[in-house]
C-alpha atoms as a PDB file:
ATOM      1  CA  UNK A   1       0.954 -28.366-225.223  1.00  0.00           C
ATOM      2  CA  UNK A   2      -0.353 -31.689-224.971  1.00  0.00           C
ATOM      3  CA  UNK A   3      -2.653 -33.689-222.721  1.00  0.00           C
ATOM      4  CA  UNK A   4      -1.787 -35.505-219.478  1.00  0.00           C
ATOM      5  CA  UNK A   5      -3.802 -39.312-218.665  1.00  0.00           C
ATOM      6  CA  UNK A   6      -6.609 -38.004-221.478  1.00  0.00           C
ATOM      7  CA  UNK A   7      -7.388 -34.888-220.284  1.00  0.00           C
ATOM      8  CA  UNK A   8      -7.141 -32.083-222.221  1.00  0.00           C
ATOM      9  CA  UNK A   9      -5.197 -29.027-221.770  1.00  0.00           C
ATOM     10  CA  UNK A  10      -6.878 -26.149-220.282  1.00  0.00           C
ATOM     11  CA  UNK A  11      -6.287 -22.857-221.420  1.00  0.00           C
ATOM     12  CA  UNK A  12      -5.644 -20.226-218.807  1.00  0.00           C
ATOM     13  CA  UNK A  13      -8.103 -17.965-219.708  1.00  0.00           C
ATOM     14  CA  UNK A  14     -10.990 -20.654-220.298  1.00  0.00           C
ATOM     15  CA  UNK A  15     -10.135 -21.540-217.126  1.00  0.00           C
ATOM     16  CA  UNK A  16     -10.733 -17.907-215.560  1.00  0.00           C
ATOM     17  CA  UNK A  17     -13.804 -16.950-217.761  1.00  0.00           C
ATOM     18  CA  UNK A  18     -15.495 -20.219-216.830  1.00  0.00           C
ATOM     19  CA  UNK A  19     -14.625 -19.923-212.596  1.00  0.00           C
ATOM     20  CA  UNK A  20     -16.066 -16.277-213.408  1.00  0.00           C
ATOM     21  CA  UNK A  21     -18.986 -17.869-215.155  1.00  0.00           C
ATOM     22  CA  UNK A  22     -19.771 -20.882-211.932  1.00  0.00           C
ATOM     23  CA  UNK A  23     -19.039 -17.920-209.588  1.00  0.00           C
ATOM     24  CA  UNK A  24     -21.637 -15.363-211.021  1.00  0.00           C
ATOM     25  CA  UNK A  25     -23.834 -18.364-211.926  1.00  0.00           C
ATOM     26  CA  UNK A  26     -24.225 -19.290-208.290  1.00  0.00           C
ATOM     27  CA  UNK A  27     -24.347 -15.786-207.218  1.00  0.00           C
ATOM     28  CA  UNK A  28     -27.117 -15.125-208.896  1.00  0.00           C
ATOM     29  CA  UNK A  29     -29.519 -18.340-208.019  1.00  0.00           C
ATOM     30  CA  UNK A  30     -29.578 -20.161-211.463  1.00  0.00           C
ATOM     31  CA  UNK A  31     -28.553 -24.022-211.937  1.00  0.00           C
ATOM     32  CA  UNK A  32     -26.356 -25.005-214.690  1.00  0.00           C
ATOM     33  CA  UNK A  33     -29.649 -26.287-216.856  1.00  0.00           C
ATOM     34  CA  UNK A  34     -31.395 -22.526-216.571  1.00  0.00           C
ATOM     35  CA  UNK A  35     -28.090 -20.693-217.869  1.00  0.00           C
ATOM     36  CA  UNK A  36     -27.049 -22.962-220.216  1.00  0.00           C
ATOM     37  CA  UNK A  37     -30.613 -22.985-221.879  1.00  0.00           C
ATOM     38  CA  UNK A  38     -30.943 -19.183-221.668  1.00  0.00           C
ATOM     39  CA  UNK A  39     -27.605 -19.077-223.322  1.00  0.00           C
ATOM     40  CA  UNK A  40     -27.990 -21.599-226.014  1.00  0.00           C
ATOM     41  CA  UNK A  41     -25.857 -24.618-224.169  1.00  0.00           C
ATOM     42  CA  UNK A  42     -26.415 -27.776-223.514  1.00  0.00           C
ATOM     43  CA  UNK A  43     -25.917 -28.117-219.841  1.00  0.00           C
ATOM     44  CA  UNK A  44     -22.801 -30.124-220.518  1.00  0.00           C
ATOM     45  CA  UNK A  45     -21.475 -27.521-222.402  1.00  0.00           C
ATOM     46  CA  UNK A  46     -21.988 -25.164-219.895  1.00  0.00           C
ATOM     47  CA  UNK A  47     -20.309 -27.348-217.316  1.00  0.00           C
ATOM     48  CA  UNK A  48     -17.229 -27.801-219.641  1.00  0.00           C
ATOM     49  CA  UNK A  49     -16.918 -23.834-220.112  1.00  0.00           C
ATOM     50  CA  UNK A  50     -17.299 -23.466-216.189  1.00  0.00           C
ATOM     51  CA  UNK A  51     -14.438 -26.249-215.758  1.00  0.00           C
ATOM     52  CA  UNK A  52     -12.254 -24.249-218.264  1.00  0.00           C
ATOM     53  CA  UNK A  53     -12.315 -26.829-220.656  1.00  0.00           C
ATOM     54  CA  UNK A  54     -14.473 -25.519-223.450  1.00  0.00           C
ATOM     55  CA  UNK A  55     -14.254 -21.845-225.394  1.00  0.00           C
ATOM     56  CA  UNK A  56     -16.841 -19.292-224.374  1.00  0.00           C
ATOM     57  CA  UNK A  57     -17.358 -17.599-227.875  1.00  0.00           C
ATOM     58  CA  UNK A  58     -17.664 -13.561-227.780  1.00  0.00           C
ATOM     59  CA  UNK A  59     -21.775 -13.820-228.527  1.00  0.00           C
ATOM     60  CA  UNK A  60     -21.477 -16.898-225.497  1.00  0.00           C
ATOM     61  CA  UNK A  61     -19.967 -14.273-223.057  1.00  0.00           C
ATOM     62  CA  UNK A  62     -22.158 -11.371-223.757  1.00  0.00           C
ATOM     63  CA  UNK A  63     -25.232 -13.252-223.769  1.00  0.00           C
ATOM     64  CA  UNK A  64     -24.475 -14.596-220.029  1.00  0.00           C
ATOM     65  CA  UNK A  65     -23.640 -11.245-218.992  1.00  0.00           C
ATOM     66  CA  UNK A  66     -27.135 -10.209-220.072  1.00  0.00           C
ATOM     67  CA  UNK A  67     -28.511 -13.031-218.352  1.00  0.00           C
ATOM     68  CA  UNK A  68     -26.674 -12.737-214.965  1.00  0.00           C
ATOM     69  CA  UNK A  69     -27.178  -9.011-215.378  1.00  0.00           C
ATOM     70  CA  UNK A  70     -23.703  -7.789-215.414  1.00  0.00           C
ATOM     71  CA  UNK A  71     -21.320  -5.671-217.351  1.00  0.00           C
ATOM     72  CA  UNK A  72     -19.312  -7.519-220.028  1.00  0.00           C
ATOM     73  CA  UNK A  73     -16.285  -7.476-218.105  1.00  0.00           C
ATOM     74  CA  UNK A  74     -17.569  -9.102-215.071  1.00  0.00           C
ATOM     75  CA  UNK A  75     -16.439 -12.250-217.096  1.00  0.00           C
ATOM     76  CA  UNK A  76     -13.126 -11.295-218.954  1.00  0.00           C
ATOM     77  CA  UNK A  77     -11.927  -9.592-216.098  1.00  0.00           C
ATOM     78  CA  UNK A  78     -11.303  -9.197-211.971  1.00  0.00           C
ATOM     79  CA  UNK A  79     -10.610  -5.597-212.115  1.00  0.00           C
ATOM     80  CA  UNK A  80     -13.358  -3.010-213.169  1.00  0.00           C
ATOM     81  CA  UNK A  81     -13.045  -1.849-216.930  1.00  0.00           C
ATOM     82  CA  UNK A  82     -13.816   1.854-216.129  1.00  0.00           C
END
């Protein structure tokens, strides 16, 4: 799929993980510049994921659930994983 005006397209899931992300982020107290440096972002890379628009690798994920303190699927998932 292609890009509308400039904007690139915005995988579904991106999308999801990053709300997730802002959502747990805020939850929790930290700004976008604590996360993204505890996570190895710049903070406009962490603002990108939380927009949807840039990939959250695997080691990205897990290392802001161990930040946030939460279970790995906290991110990847709505619904409990056990």
């Amino acid at each position: 799929m292609g890009s509308v005006l400039g904007f690139p397209h915005v995988d579904p899931y991106d999308a999801a993980v990053g709300a997730r992300l802002k959502r747990w982020r805020e939850k929790r107290g930290l700004s976008v510049d604590e996360l993204a440096r505890q996570i190895d972002l710049t903070p406009a890379e962490e603002r990108l994921a939380e927009a949807g628009r840039a990939h959250l690798t695997t080691a990205q994920i897990g290392a802001a659930t161990s930040v946030l303190h939460l279970p790995l699927w906290a991110l990847v998932s709505d619904s409990r994983a056990y």
